[in-house]
Protein backbone atom coordinates (compact mmCIF):
# COMPACT_ATOMS: atom_id res chain seq x y z
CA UNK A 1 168.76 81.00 9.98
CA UNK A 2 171.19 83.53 9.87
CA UNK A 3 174.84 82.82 11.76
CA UNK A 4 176.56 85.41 13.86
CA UNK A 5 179.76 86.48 12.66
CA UNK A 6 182.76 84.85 13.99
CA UNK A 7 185.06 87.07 15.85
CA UNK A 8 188.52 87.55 13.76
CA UNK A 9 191.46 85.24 15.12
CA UNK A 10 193.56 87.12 17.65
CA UNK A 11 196.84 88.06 16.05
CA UNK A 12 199.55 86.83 17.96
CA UNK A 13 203.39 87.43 17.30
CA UNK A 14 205.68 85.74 16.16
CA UNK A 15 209.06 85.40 17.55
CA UNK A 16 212.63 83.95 16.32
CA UNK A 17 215.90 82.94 17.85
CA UNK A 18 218.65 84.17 16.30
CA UNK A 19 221.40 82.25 17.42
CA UNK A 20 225.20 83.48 17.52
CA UNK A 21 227.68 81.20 18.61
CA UNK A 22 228.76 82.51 22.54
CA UNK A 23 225.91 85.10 21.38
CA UNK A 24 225.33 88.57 19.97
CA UNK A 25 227.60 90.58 21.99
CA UNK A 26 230.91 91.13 20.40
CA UNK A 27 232.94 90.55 23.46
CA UNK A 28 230.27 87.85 24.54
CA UNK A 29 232.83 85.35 24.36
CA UNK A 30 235.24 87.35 26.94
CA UNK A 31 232.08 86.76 29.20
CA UNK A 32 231.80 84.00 32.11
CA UNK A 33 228.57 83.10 31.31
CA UNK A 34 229.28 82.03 28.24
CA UNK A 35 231.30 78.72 26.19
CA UNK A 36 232.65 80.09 23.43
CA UNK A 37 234.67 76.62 23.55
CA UNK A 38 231.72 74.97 22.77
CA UNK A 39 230.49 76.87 19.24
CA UNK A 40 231.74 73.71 17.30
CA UNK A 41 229.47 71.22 19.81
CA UNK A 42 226.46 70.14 18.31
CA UNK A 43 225.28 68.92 21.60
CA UNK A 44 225.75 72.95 22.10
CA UNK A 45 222.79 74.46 19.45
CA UNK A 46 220.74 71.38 20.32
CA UNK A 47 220.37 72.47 23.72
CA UNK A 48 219.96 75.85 22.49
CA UNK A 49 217.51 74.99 19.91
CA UNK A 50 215.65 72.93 22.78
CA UNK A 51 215.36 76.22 24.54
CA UNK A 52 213.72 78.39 21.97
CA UNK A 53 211.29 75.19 21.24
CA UNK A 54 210.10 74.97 25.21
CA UNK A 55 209.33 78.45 24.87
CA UNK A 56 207.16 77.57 21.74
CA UNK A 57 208.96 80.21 19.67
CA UNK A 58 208.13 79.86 15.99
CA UNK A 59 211.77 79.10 14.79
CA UNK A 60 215.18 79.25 15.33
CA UNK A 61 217.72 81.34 12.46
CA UNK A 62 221.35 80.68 11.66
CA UNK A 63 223.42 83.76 9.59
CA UNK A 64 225.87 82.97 7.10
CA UNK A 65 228.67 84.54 5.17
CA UNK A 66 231.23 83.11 2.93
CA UNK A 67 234.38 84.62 4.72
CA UNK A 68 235.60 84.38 8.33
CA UNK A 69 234.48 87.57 9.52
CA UNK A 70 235.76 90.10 11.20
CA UNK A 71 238.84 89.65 13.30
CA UNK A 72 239.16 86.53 14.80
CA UNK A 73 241.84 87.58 17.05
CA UNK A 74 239.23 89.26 19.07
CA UNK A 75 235.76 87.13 18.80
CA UNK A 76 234.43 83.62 18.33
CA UNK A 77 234.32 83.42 14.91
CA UNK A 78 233.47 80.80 12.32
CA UNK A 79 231.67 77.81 13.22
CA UNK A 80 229.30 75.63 11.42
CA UNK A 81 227.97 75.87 7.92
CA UNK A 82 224.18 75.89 8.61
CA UNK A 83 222.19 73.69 6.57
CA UNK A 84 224.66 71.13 7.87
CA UNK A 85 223.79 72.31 11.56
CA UNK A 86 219.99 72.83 10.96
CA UNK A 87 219.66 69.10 9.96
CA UNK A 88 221.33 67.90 13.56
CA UNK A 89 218.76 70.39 15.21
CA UNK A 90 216.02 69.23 13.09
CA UNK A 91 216.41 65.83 14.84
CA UNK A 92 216.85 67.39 18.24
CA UNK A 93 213.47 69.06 18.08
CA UNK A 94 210.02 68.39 17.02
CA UNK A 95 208.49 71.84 16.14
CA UNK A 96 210.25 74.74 16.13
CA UNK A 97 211.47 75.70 12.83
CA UNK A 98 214.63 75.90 10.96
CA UNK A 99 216.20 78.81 9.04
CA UNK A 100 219.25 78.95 7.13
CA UNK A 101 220.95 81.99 5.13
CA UNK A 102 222.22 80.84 1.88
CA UNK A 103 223.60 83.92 -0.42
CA UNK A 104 222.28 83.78 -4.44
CA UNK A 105 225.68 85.72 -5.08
CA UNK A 106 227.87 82.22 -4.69
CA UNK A 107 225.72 79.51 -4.82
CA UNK A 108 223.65 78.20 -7.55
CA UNK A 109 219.76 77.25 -7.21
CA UNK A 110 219.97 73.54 -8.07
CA UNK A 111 222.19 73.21 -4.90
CA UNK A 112 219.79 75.55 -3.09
CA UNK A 113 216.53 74.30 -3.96
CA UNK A 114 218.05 70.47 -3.40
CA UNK A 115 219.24 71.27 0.10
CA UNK A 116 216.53 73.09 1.47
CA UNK A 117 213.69 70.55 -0.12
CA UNK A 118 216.07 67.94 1.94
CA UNK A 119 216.10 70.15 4.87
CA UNK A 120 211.96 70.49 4.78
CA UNK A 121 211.89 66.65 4.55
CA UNK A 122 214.41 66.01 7.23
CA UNK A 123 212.44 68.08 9.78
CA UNK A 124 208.92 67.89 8.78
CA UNK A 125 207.99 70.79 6.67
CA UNK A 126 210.32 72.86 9.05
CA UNK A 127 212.98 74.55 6.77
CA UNK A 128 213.02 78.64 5.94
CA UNK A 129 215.78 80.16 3.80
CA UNK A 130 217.10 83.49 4.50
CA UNK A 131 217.92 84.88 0.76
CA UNK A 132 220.84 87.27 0.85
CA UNK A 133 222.92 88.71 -1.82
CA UNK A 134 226.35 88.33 0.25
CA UNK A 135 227.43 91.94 1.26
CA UNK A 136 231.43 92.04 1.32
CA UNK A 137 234.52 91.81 -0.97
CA UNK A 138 236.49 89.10 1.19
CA UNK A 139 233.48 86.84 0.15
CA UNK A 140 233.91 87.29 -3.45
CA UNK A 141 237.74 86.80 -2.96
CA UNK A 142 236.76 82.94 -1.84
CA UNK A 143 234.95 82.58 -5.22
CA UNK A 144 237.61 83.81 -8.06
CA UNK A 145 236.70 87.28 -8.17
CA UNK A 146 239.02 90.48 -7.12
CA UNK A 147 235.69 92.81 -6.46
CA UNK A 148 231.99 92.33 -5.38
CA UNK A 149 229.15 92.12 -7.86
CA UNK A 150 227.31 95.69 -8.18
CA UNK A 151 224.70 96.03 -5.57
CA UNK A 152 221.94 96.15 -8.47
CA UNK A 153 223.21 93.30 -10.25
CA UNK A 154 223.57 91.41 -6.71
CA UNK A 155 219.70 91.54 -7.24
CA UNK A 156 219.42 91.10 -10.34
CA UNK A 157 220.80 87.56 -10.01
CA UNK A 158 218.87 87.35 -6.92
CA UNK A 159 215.72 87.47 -8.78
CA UNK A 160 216.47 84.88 -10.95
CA UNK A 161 217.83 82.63 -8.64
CA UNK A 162 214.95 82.40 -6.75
CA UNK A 163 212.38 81.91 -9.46
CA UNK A 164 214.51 79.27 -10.97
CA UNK A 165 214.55 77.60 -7.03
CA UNK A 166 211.01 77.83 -6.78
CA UNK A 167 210.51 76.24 -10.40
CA UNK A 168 212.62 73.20 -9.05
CA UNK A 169 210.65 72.86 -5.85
CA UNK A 170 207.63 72.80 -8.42
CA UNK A 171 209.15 70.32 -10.83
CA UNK A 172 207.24 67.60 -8.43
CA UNK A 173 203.98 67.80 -8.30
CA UNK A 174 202.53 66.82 -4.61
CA UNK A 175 200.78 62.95 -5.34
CA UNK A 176 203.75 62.36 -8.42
CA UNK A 177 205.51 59.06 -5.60
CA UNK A 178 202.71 56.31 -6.08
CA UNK A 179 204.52 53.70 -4.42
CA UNK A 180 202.72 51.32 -6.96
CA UNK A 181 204.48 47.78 -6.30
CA UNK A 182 201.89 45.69 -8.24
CA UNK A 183 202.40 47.79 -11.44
CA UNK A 184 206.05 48.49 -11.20
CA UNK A 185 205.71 52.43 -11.09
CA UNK A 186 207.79 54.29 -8.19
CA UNK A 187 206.09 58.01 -9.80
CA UNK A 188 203.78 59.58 -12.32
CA UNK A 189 206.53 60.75 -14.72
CA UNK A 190 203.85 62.98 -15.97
CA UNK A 191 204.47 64.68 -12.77
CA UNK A 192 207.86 64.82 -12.24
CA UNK A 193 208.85 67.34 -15.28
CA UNK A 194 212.06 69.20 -16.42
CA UNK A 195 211.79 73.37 -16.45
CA UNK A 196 213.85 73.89 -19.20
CA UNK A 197 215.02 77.38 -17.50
CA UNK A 198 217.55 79.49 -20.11
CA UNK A 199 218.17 83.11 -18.11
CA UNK A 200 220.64 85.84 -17.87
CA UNK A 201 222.24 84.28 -15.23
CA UNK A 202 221.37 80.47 -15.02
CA UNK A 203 220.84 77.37 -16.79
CA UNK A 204 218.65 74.49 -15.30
CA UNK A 205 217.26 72.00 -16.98
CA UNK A 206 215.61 70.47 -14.03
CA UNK A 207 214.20 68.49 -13.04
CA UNK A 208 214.91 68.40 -9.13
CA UNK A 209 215.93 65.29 -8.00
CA UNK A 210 214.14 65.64 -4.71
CA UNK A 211 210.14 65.18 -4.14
CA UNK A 212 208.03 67.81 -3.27
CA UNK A 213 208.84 68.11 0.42
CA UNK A 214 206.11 69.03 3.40
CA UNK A 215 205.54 72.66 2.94
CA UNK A 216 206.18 72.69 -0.72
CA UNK A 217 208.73 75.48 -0.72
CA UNK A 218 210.66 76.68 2.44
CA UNK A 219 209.50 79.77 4.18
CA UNK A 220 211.39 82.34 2.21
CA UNK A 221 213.13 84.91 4.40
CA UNK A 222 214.75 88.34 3.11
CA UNK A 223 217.07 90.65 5.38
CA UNK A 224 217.82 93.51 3.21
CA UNK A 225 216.57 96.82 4.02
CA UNK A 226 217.74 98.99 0.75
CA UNK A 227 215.84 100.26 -2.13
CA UNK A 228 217.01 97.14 -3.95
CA UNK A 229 216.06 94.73 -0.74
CA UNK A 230 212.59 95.89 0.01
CA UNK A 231 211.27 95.44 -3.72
CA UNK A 232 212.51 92.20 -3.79
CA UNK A 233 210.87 91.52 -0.31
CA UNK A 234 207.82 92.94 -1.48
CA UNK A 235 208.20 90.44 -4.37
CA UNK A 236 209.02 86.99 -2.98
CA UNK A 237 210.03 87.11 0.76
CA UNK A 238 207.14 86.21 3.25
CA UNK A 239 209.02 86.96 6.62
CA UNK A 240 211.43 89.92 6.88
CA UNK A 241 214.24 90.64 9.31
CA UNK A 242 215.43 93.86 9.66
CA UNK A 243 217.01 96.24 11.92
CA UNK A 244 215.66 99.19 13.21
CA UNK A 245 216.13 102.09 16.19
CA UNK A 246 213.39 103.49 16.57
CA UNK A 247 209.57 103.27 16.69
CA UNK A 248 208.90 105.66 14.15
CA UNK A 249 211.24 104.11 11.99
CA UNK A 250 210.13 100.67 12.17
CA UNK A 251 206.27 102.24 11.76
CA UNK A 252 208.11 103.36 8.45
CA UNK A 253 209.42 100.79 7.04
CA UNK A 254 206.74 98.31 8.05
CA UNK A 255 204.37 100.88 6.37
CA UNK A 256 206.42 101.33 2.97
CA UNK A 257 207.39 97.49 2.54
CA UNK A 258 203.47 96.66 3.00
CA UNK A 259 202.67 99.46 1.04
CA UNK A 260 204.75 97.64 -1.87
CA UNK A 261 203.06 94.28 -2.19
CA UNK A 262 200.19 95.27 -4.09
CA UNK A 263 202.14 96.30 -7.10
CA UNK A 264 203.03 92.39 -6.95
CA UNK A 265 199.69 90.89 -6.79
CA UNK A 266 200.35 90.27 -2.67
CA UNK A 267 198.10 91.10 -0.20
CA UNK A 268 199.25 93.31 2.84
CA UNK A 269 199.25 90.54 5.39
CA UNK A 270 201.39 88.49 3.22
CA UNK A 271 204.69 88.86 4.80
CA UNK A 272 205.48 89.36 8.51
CA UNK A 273 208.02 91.71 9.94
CA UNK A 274 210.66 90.95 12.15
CA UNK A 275 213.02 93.65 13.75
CA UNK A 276 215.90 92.52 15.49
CA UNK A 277 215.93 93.11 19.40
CA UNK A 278 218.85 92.36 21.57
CA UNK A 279 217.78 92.15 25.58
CA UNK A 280 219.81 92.40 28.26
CA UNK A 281 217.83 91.16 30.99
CA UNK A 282 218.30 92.01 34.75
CA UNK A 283 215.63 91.28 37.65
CA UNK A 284 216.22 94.86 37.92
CA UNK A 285 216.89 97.60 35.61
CA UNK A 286 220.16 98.54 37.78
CA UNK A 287 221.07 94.68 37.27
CA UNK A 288 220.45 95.08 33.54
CA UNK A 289 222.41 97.91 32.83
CA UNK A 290 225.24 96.06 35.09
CA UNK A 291 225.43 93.72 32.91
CA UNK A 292 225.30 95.75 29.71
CA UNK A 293 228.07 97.29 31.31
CA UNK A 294 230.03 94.27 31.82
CA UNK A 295 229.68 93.61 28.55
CA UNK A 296 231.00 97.26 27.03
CA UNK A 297 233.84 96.36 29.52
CA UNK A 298 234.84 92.98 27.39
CA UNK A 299 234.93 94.96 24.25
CA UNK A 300 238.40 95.12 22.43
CA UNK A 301 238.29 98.73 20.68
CA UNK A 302 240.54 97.48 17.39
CA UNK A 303 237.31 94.71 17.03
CA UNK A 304 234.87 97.00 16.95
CA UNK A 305 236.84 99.56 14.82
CA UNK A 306 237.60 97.14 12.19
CA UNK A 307 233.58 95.90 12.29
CA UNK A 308 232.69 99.77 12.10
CA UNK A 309 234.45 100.33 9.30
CA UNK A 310 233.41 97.57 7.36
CA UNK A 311 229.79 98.70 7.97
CA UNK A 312 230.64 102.33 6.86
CA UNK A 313 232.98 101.01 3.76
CA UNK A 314 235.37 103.98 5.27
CA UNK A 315 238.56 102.85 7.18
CA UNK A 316 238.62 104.12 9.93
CA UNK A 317 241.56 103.11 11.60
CA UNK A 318 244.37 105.21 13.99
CA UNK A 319 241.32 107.59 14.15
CA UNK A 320 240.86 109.21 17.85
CA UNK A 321 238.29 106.75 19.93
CA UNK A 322 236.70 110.03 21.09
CA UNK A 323 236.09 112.04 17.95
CA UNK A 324 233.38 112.03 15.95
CA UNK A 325 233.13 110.30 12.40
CA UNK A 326 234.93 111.52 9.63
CA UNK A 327 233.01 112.86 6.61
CA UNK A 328 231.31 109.56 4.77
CA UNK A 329 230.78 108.18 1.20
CA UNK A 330 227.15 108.83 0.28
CA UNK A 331 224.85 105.21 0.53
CA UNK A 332 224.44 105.15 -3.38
CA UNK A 333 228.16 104.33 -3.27
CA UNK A 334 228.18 101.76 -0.90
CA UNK A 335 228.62 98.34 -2.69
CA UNK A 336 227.70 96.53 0.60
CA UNK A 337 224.77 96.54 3.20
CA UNK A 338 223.52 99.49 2.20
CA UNK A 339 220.56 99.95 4.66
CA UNK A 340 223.23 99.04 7.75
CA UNK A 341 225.38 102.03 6.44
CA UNK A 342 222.68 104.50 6.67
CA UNK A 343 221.18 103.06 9.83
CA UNK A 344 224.83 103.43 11.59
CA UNK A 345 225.63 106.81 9.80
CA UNK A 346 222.19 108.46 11.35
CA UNK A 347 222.42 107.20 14.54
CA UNK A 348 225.82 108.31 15.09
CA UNK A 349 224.72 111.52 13.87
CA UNK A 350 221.40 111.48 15.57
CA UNK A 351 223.16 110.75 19.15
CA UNK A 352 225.83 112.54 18.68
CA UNK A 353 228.58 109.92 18.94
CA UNK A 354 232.42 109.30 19.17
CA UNK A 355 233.87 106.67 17.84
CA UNK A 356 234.15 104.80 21.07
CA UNK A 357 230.29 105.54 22.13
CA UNK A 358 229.59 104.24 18.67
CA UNK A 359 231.34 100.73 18.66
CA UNK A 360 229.64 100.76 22.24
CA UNK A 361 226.12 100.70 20.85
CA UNK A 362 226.98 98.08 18.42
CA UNK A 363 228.35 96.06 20.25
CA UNK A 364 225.38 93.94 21.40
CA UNK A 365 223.35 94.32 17.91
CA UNK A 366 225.73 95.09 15.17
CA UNK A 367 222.84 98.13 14.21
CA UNK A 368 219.90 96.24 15.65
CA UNK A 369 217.99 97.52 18.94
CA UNK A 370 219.56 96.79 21.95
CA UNK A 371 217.40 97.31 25.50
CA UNK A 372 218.78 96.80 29.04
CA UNK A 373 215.43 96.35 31.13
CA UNK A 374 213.69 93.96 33.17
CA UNK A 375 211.55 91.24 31.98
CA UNK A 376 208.16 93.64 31.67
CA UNK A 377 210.25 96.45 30.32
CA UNK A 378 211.44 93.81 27.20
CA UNK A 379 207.59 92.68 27.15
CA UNK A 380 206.14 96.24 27.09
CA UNK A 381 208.38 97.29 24.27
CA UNK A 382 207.60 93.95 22.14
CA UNK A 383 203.99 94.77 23.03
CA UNK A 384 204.50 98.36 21.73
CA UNK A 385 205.60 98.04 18.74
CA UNK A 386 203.55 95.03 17.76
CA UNK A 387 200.17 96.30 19.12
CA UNK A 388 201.26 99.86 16.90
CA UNK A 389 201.77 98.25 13.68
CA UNK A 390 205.31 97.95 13.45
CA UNK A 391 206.04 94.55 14.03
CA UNK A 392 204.70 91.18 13.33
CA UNK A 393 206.69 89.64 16.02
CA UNK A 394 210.85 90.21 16.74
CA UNK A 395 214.28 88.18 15.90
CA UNK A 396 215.21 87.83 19.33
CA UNK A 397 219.12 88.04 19.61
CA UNK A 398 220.50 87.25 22.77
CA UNK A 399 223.77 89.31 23.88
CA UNK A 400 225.29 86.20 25.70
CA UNK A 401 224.37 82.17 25.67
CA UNK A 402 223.13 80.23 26.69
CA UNK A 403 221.56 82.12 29.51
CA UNK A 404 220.23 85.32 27.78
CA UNK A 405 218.14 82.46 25.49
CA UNK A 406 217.20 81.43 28.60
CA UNK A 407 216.55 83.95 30.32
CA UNK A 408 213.96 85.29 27.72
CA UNK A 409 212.14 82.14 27.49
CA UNK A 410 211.64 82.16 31.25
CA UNK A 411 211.07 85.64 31.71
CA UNK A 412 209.98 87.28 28.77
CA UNK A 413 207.90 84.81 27.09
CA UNK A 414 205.73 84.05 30.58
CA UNK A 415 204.45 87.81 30.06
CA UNK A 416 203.64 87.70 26.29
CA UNK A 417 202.00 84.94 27.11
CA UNK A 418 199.68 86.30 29.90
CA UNK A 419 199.00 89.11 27.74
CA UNK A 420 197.53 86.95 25.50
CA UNK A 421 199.95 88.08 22.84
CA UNK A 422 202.12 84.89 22.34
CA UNK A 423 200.89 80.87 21.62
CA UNK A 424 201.26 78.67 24.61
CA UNK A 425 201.38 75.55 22.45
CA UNK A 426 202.19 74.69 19.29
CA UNK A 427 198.91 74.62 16.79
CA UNK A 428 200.85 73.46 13.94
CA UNK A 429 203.58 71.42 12.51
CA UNK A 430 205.18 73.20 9.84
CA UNK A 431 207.03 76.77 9.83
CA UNK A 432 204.09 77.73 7.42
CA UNK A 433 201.77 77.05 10.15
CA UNK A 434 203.43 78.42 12.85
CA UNK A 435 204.08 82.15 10.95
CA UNK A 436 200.26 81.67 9.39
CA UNK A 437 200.97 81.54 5.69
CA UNK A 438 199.66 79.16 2.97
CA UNK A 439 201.30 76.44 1.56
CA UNK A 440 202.34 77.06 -2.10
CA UNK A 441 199.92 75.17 -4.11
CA UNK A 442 202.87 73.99 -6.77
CA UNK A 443 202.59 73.18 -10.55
CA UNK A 444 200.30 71.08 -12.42
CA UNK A 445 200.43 68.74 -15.14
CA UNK A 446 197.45 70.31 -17.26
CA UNK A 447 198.82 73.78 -16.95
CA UNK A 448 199.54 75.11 -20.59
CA UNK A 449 203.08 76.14 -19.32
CA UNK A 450 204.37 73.14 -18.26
CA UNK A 451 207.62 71.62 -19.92
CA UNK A 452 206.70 68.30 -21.66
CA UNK A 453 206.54 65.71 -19.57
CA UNK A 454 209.40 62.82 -18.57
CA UNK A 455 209.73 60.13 -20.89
């Protein structure tokens, strides 16, 4: 008897909380709404990560650099190294996942791999790691060098970090802990093997001395938006974050990344797309763009000059606040985030934009969309652009905290949900399940590749 066909399962997005200390907003902090005296609290990002979890968003993201950014005079800066802060929110919460940037520039992948497999076990096959090449020269001033690595050879390294990470993460098979008390044997040392890795960049002998944790690897997240950063995307990552302004240029990019993952053996639903949205939410959209205004008000003009020029590798300061940009360096000879040079170049040209108007823009997204609107306007956008192709769900990046977390969980996320576009419970447990990718299947024993085994 023949079956009828079952009807495909309704793609829903998928939606992360980027989380910012007193929040996105560069003058945030300046804000009444917000603690910026409490962005060394724990207590703080448990409550916050509490938040994102009641509104059943798939996971909650940390960024990271190796340098105290920008000027501290004039913003909340530094705070918490993440994987340390991820494992007090893993205990805080029961199934929202976890995600961490750690750069490959000035770390190794021993560390890495050993962290994040402790990270996955900690919260339950929650972990995801953000892979980033770092992107500025104070960074490589903490590690013994006087300039940055070349962009290309950023990558480079990247590459090989990650495949030597992965290799660790696989250097246990799942089943190797038998636990056998009778017989004496804690693990299958056939099944616990070295990888013997000897690369351009790395030495590892492996192998890790963590078990195979819940999801096998970490979901593996990439930011980057260059040449350089969507081949490696289209390579290893399986979620993206990236920033763009503009419908047609998010249709873009999500079309050439998935139009890349072929050449790698990777199908095209293999990695989901996140742009970054920043919402200002008022009941109405006078109360939103009150707000928005409020927030311009806060800014300090030297702060965002200084964070300007750092994204435009041009100083720009003593220049008028309302001129235009001076002439800039072409991207190829930007040695930092390239894609967030171009993105800020064009839309200052695009817009036609002082210097003031400019640092205005940023302000609440650092390059990343910003939208002042009410609840349905922030829904019908996130329903645009997902229903159109050119998002898998959005890195939701509140301008102020707590309340513009809250806010969106309360407001926004009742409307997705109505739509039918967003879960209202939890299906799964691990990150994997929640952004509806496989678990890696991981090394075996009988594979003609494998190092010999442990003695």
């Amino acid at each position: 008897m023949a079956h009828p066909e079952r009807p495909a399962p309704r793609r829903l997005l998928h939606l992360n909380a980027f989380l910012m200390n007193a929040g996105h907003h560069d003058a945030a902090w300046r804000h009444p709404r917000t603690r910026p005296d409490r962005v060394t609290d724990v207590r703080y990002f448990q409550e916050l990560a509490r938040t994102a979890e009641r509104g059943k968003l798939d996971s909650v993201f940390l960024a990271d650099g190796l340098a105290l950014w920008g000027q501290v005079a004039h913003n909340a800066l530094g705070g918490f190294e993440p994987l340390t802060l991820l494992s007090a929110l893993a205990v805080a919460t029961e199934r929202i996942g976890l995600i961490a940037t750690v750069s490959t520039t000035f770390n190794e992948p021993f560390h890495t791999a050993r962290k994040f497999a402790s990270l996955d076990h900690i919260s339950g096959g929650r972990a995801g790691w953000n892979i980033v090449t770092s992107g500025t020269v104070q960074e490589a001033r903490n590690f013994g060098r006087e300039e940055h690595l070349e962009h290309g050879l950023r990558y480079e390294r990247a590459r090989e970090f990650v495949e030597v990470a992965t290799r660790l993460w696989d250097s246990w098979e799942d089943g190797a802990v038998l636990l056998d008390r009778e017989r004496g044997i804690y693990a299958d040392a056939e099944k616990v093997r070295p990888i013997g890795h000897r690369g351009e960049h790395f030495g590892v002998q492996g192998p890790l001395n963590v078990p195979r944790s819940p999801q096998g690897h970490p979901l593996l997240v990439q930011a980057g938006s260059s040449e350089d950063g969507k081949e490696f995307a289209a390579r290893y990552a399986e979620a993206v974050f990236t920033a763009q302004q503009t419908l047609a240029d998010a249709l873009a990019f999500a079309g050439d990344l998935r139009g890349r993952l072929a050449r790698h053996g990777r199908a095209e639903d293999a990695v989901r797309i996140l742009p970054g949205i920043c919402p200002v939410i008022g009941s109405t959209e006078a109360e939103a763009r009150a707000l928005e205004q409020e927030l311009t008000d806060l800014q300090v003009p030297e702060y965002g000059l200084a964070q300007l020029s750092g994204m435009l590798g041009t100083d720009l300061t003593g220049l008028p606040l309302d001129g235009p940009l001076p002439e800039l360096p072409e991207e190829r000879d930007i040695n930092g985030n390239k894609s967030r040079f171009t993105l800020v170049a064009e839309l200052a040209r695009r817009d036609g934009l002082t210097l003031r108007q400019l640092i205005a823009r940023l302000g609440g997204g650092r390059g990343h969309l910003v939208v002042a609107g009410t609840p349905e306007r922030i829904a019908g956008l996130i329903e645009e652009w997902f229903t159109r192709g050119a998002a898998d769900g959005f890195n939701i990046m509140p301008p102020y905290l707590p309340g513009g977390l809250d806010h969106f969980v309360d407001q926004v996320v009742p409307i997705l949900q109505e739509r039918r576009l967003f879960r209202t419970e939890y299906t799964g447990r691990t990150l994997r399940e929640h952004y509806g990718l496989p678990r890696p299947a991981g090394a075996r024993s009988e594979s003609p590749e494998s190092p010999l085994a442990l003695a």
